[in-house]
N, C-alpha and C. Protein backbone atom coordinates (compact mmCIF):
# COMPACT_ATOMS: atom_id res chain seq x y z
N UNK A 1 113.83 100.11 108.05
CA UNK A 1 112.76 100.94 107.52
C UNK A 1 112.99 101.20 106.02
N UNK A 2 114.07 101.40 105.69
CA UNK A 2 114.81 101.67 104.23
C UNK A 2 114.21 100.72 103.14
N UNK A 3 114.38 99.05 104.03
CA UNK A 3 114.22 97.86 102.82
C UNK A 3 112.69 98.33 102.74
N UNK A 4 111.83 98.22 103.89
CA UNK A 4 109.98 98.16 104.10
C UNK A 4 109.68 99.10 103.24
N UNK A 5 110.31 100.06 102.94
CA UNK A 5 109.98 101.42 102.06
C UNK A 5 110.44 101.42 100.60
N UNK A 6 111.34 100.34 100.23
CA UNK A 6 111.65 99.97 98.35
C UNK A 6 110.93 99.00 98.59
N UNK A 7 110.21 97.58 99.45
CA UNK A 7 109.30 96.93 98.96
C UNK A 7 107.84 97.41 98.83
N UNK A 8 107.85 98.59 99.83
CA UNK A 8 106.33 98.83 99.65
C UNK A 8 106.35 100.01 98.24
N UNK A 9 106.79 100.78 97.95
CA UNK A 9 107.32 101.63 97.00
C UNK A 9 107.24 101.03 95.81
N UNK A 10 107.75 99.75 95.81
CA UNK A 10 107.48 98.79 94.26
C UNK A 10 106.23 98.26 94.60
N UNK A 11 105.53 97.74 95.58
CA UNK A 11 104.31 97.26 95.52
C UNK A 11 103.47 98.42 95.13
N UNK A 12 103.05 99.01 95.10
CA UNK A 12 102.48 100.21 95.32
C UNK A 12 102.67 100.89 93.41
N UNK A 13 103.75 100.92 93.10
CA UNK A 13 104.68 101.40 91.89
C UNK A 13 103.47 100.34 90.74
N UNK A 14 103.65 99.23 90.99
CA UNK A 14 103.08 97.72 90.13
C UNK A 14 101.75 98.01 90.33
N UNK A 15 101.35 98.37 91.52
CA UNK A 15 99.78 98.78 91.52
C UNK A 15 99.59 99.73 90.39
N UNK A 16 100.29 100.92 90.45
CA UNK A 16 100.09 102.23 89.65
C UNK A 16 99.40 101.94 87.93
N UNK A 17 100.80 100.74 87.92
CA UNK A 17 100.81 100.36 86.87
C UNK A 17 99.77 99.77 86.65
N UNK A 18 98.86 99.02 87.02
CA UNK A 18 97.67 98.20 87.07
C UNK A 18 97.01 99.26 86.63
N UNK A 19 96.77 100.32 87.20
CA UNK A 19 95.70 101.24 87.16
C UNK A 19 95.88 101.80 86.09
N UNK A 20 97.36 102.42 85.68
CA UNK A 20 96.95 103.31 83.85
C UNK A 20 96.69 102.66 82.67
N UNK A 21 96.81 100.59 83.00
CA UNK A 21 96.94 99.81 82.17
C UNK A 21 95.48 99.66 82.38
N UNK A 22 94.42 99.73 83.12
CA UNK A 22 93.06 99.75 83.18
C UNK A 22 92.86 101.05 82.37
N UNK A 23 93.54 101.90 82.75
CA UNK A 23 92.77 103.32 82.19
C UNK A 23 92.81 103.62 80.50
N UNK A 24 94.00 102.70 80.26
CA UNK A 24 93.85 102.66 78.79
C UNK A 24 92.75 101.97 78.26
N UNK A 25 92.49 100.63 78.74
CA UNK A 25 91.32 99.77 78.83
C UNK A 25 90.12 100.28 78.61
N UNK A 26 89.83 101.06 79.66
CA UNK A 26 88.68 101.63 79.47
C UNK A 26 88.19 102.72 78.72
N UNK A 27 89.58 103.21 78.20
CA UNK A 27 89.23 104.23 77.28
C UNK A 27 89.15 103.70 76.05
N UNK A 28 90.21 102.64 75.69
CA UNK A 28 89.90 101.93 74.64
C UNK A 28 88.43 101.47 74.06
N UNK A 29 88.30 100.73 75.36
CA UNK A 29 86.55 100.42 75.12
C UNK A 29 85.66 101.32 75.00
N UNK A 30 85.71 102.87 75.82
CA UNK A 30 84.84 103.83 75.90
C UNK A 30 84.84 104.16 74.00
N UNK A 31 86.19 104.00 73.63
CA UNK A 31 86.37 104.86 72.18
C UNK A 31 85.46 104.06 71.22
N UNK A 32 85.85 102.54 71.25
CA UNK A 32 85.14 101.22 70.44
C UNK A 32 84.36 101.30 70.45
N UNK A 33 83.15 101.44 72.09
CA UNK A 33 81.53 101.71 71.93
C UNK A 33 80.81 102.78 71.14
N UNK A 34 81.80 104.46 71.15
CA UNK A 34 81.42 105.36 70.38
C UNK A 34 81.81 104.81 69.23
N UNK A 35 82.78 104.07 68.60
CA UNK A 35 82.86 103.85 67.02
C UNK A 35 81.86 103.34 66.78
N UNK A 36 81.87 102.39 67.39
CA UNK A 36 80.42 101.48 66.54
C UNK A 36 79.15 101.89 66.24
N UNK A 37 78.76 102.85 67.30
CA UNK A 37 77.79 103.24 67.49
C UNK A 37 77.56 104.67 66.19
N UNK A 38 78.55 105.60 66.21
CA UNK A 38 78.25 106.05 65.35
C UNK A 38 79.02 105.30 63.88
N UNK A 39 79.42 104.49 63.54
CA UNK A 39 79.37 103.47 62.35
C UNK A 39 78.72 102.85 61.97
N UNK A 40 78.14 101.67 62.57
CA UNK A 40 77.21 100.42 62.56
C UNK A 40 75.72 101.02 63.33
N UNK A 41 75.53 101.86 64.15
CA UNK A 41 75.19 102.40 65.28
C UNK A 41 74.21 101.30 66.30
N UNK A 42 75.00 100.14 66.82
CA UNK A 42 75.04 99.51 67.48
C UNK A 42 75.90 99.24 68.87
N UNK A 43 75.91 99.85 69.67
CA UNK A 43 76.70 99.65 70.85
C UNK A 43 77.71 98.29 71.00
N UNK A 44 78.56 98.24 71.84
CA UNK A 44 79.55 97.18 72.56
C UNK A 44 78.47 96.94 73.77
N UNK A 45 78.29 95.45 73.39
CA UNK A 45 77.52 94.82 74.62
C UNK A 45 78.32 95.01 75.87
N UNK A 46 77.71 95.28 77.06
CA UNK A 46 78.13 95.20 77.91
C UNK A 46 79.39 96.76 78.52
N UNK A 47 79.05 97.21 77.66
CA UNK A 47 80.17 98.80 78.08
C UNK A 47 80.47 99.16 79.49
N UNK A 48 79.17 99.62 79.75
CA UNK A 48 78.07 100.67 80.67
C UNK A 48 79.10 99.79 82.00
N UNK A 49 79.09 98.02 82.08
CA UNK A 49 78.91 97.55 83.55
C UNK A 49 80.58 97.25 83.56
N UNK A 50 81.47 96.87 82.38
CA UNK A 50 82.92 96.90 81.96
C UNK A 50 83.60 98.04 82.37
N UNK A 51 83.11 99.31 82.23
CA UNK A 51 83.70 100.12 82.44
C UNK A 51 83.31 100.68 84.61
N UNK A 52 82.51 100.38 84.60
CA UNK A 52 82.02 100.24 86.18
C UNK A 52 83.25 99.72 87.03
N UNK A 53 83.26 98.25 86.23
CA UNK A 53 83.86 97.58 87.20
C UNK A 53 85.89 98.13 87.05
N UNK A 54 85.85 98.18 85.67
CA UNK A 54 87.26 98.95 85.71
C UNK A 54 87.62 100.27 87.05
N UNK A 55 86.57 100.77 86.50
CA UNK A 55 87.05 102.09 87.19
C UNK A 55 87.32 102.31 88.93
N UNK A 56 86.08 101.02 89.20
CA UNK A 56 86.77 100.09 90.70
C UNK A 56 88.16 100.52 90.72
N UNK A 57 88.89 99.76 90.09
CA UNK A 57 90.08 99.56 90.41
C UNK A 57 90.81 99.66 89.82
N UNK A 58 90.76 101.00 88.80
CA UNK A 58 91.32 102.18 89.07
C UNK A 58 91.63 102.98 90.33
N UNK A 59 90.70 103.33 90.91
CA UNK A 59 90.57 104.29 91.68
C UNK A 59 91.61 103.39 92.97
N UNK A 60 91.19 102.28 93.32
CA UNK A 60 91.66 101.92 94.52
C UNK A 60 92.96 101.39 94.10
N UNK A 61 93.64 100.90 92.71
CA UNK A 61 95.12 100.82 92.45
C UNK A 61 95.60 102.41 92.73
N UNK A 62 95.13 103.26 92.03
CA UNK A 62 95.89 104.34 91.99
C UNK A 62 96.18 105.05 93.61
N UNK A 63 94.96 104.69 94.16
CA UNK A 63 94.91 105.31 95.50
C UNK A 63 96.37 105.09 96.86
N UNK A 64 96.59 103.74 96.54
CA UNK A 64 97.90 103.60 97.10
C UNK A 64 99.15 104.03 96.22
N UNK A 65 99.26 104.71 96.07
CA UNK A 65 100.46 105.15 95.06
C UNK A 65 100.35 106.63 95.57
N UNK A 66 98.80 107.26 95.36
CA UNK A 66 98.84 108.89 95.73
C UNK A 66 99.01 108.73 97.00
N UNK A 67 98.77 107.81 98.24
CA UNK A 67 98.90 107.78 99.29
C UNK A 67 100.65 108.09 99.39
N UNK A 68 101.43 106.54 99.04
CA UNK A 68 102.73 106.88 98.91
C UNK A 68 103.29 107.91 98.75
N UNK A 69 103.06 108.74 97.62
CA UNK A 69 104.26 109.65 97.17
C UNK A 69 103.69 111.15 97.91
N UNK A 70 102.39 110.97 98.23
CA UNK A 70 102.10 112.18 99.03
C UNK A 70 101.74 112.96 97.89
N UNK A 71 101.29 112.76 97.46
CA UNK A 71 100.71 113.19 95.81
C UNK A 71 98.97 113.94 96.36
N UNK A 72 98.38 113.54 97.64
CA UNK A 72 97.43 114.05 97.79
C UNK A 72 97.50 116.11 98.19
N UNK A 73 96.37 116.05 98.23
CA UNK A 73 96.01 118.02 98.53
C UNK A 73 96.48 117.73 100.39
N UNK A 74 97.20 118.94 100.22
CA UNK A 74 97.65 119.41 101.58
C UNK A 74 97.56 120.48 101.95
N UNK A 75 97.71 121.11 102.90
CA UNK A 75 97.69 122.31 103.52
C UNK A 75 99.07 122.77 104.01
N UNK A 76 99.54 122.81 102.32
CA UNK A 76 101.00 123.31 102.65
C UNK A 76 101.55 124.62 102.87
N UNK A 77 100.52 125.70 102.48
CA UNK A 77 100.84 126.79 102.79
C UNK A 77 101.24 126.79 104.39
N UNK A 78 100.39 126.15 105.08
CA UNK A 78 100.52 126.65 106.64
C UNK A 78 101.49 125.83 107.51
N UNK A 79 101.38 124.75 106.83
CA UNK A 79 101.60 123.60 107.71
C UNK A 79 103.32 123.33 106.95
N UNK A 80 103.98 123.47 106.13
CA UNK A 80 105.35 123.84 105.63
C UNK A 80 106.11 124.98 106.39
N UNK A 81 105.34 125.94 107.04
CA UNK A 81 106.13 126.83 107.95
C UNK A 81 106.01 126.55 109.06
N UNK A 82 105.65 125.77 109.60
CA UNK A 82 106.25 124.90 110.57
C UNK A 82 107.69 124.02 111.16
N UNK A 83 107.98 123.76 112.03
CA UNK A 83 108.86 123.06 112.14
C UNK A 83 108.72 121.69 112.29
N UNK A 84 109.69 120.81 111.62
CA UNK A 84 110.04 119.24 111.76
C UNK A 84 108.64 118.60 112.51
N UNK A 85 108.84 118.88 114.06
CA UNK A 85 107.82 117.90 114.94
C UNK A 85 106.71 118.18 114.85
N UNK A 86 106.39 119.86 114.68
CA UNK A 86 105.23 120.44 114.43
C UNK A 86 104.64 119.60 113.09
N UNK A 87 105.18 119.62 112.47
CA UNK A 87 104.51 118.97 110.97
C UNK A 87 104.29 117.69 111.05
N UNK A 88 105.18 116.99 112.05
CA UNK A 88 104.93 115.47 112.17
C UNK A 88 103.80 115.02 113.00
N UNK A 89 103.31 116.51 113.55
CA UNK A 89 102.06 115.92 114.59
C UNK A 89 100.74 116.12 113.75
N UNK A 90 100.74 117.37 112.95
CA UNK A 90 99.60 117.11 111.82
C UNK A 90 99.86 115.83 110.94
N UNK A 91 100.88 115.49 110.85
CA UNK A 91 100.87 113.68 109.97
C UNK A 91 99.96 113.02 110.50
N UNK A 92 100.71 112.79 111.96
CA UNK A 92 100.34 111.51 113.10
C UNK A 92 98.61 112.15 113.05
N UNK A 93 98.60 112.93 113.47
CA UNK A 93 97.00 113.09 113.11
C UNK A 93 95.96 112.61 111.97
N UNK A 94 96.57 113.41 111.12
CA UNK A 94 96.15 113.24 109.39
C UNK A 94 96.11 111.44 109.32
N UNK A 95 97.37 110.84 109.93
CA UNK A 95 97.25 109.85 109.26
C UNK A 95 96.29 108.88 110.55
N UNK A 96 96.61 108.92 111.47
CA UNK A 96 95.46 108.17 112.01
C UNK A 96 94.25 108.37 111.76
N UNK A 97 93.41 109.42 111.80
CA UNK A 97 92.14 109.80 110.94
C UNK A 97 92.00 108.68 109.48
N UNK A 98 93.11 108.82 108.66
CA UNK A 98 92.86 108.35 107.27
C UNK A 98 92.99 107.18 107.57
N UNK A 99 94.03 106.45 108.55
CA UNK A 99 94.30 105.29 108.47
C UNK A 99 92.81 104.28 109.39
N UNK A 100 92.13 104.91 110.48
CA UNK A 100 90.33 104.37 111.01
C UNK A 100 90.22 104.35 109.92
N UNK A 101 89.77 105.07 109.32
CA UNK A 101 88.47 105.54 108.37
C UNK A 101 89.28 103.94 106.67
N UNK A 102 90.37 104.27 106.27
CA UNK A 102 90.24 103.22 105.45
C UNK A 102 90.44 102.00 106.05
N UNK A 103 90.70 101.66 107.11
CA UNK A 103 90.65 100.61 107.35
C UNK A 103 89.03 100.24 107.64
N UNK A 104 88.23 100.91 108.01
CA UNK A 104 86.66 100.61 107.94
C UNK A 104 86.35 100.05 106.26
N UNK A 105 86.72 101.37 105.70
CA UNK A 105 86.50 101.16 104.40
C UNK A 105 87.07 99.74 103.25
N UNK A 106 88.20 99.26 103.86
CA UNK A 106 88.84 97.85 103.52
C UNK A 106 88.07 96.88 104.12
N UNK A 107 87.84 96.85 105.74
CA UNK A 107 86.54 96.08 106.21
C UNK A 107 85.35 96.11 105.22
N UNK A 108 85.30 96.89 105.03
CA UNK A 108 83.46 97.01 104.05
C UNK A 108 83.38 96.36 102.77
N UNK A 109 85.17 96.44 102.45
CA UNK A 109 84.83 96.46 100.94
C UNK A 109 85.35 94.54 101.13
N UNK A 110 86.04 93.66 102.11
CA UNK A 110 85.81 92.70 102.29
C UNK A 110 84.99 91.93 102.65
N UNK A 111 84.07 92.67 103.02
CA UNK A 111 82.73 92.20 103.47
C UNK A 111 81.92 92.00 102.31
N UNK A 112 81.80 93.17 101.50
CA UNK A 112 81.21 93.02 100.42
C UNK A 112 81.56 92.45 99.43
N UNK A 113 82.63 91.66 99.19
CA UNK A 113 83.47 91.35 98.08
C UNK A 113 82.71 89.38 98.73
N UNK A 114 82.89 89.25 100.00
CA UNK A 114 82.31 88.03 100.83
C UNK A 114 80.97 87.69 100.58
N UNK A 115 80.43 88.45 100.72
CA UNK A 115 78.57 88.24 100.38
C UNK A 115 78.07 88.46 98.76
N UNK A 116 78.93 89.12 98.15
CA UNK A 116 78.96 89.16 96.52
C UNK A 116 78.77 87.68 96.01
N UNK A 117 80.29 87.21 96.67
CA UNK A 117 80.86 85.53 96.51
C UNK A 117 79.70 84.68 96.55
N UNK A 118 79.02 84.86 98.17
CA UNK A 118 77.95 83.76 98.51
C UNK A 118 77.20 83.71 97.82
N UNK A 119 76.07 84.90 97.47
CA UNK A 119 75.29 85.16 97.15
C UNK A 119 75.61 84.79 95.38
N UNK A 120 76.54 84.89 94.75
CA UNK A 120 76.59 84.51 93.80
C UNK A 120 76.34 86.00 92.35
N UNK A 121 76.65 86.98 92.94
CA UNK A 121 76.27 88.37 92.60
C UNK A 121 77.00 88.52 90.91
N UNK A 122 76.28 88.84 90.06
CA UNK A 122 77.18 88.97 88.52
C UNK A 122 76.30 90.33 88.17
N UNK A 123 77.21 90.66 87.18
CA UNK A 123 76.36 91.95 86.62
C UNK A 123 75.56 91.33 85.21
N UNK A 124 74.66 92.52 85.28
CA UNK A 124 73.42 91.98 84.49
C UNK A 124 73.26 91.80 83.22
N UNK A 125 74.23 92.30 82.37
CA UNK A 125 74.31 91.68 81.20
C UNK A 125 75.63 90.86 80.27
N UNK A 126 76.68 91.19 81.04
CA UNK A 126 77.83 90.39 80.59
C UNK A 126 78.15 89.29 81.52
N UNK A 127 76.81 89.45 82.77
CA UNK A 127 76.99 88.27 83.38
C UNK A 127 78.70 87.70 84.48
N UNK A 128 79.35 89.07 84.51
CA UNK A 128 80.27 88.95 84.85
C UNK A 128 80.10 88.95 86.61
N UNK A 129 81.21 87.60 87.08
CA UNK A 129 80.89 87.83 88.88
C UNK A 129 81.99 89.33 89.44
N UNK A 130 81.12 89.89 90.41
CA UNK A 130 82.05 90.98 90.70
C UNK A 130 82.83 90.49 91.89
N UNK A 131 82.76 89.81 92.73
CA UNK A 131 83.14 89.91 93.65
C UNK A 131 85.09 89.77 93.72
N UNK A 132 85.26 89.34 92.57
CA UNK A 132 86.63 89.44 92.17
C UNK A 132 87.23 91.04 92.11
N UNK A 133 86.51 91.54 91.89
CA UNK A 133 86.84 93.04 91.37
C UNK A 133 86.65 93.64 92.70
N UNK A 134 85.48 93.09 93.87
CA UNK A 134 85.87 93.76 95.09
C UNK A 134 86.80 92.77 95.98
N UNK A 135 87.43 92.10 95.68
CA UNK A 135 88.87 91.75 96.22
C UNK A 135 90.02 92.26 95.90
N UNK A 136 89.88 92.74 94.78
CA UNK A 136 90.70 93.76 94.00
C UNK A 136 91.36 94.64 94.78
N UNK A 137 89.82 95.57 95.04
CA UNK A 137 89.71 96.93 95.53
C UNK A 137 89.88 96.68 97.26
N UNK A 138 89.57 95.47 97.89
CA UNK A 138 90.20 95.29 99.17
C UNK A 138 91.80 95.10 99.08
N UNK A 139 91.93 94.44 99.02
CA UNK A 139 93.59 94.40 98.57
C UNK A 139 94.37 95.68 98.59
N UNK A 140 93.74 96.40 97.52
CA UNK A 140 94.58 97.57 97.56
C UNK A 140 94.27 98.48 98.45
N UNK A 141 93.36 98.43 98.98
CA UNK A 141 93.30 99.57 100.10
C UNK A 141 93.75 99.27 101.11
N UNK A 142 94.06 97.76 101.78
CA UNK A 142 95.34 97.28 102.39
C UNK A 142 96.51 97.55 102.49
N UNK A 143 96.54 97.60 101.24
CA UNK A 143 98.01 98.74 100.89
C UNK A 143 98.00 99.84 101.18
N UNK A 144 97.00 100.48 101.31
CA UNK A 144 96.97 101.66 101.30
C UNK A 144 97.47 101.67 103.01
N UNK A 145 96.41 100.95 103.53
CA UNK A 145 96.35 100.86 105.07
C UNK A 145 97.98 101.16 105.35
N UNK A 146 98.50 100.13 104.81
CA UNK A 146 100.09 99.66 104.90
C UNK A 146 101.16 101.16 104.83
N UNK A 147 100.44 101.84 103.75
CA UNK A 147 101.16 103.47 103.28
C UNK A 147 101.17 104.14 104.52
N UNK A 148 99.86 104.15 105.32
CA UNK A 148 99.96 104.88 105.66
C UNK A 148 99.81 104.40 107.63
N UNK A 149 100.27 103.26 108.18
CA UNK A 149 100.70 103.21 109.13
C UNK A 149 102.10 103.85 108.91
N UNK A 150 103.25 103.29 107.22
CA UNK A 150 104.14 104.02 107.13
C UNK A 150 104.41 104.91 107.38
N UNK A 151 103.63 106.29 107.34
CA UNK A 151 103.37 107.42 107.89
C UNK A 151 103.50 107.61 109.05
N UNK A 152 102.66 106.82 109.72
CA UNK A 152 102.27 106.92 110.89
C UNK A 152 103.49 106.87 111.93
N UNK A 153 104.49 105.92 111.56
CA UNK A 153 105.62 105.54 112.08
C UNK A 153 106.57 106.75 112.07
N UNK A 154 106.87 107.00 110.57
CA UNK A 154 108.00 107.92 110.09
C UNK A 154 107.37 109.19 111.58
N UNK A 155 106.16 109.54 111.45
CA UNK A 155 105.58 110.54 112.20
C UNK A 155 106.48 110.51 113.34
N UNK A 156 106.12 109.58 113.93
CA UNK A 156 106.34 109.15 115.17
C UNK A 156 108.00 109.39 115.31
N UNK A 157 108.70 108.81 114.53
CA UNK A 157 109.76 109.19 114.90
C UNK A 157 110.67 110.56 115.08
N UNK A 158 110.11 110.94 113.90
CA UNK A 158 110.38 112.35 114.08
C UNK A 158 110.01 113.60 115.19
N UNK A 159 108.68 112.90 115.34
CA UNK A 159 108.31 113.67 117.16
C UNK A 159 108.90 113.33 118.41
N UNK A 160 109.82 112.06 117.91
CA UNK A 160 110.71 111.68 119.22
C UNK A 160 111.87 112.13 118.98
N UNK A 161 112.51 112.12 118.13
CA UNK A 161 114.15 112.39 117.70
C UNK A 161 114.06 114.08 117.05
N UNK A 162 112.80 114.82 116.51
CA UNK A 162 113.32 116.00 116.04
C UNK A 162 113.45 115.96 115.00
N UNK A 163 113.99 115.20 114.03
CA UNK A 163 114.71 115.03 112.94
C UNK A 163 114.13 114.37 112.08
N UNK A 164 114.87 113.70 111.00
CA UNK A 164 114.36 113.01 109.65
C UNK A 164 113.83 111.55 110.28
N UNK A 165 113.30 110.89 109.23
CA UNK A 165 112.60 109.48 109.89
C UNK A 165 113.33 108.75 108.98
């Protein structure tokens, strides 16, 4: 469990990194479109659908990482005064709930990333194909999936043994 948890931990870590290296990106560009505009006052072609597709994947790099470190909102007031198994059964809960629901949501977003492809889908003025960008965002929510069967497990063990996972 130790090794599965430094490889997924660096996968996940490299994602992160994907995502603040987009976020500079897009701010970069957000800043360039306002220069120009109030300089030249001509816009950066194509901003509006560049920054769209960034922020894709943003959201779904970063999302496995907050999954990992447990970086999300909890209900720690209540659920910290609890004991060990007690807390591991709101996991096993928490995380099966999260773990249906994105795995629908990884279904959807492969589906859509599939019919983008066929169909031949680009955005409308930089002409860019998206469906790359929703393989992206499938991918990583795979990971995510991956975080959080992790969970799911650690849960588990701890409701059998009592103790640490």
């Amino acid at each position: 469990m130790k090794t599965f948890e430094k490889v997924l931990g660096s996968v996940v870590e490299k994602m992160s990194w994907i995502a603040m290296v987009a976020i500079v990106l897009c701010m970069a560009l957000v800043v360039s479109d306002v220069a120009k505009r109030v300089i030249i006052g001509i816009p950066v072609r194509g901003t509006f659908e560049l920054v769209e597709l960034i922020a894709g994947v943003i959201l779904c790099m970063g999302i496995g990482y907050v999954t990992f470190v447990r970086g999300h909102v909890a209900v720690g007031i209540l659920v910290d005064r609890f004991q060990p198994r007690v807390q591991a059964i709101f996991t096993l809960v928490t995380s099966i709930i999260a773990l249906g629901s994105s795995i629908w949501l990884t279904r959807a977003m492969v589906r859509m990333a599939l019919r983008n492809m066929e169909r031949g889908e680009i955005t409308g003025v930089l002409k860019i194909p998206t469906y790359p960008f929703n393989f992206v965002m499938a991918l990583a929510l795979s990971v995510m999936c991956v975080v959080l069967v992790r969970d799911l497990i650690k849960a588990v063990i701890i409701i059998r043994t009592g103790g640490e996972a």
